[in-house]
Protein backbone atom coordinates (compact mmCIF):
# COMPACT_ATOMS: atom_id res chain seq x y z
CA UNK A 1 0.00 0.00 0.00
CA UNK A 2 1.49 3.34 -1.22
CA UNK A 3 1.99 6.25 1.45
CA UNK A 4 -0.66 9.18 0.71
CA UNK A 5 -0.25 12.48 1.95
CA UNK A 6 -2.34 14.60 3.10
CA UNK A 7 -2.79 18.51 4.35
CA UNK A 8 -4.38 19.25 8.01
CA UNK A 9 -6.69 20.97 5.98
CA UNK A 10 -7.70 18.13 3.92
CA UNK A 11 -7.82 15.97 6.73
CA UNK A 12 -10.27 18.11 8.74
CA UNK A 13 -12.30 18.34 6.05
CA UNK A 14 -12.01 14.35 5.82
CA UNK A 15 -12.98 13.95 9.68
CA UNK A 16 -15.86 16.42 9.36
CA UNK A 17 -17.71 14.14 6.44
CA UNK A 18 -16.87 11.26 8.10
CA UNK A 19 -18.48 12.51 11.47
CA UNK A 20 -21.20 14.10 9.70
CA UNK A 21 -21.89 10.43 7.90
CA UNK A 22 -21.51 8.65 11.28
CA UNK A 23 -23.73 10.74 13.80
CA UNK A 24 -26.28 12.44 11.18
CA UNK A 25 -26.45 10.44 7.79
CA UNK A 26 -26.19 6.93 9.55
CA UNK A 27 -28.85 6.90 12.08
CA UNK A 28 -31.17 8.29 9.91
CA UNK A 29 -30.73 5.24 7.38
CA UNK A 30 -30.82 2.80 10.40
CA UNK A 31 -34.51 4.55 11.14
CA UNK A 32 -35.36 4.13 7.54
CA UNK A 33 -34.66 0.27 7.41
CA UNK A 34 -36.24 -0.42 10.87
CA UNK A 35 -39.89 1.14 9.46
């Protein structure tokens, strides 16, 4: 696996979708499938 690098920019950007998708998006799908 090649080394990627990245900018603390690009990685905050990274952890803020990926938070977003967790807590927000997620849940909301788990709802969805439980109706």
């Amino acid at each position: 696996m090649s080394e990627q690098i990245i900018t603390k920019e690009g990685y905050e950007k990274l952890e803020k979708e990926f938070n977003h998708l967790k807590n927000v998006k997620r849940p909301e799908i788990a709802e969805r499938i439980e109706r």
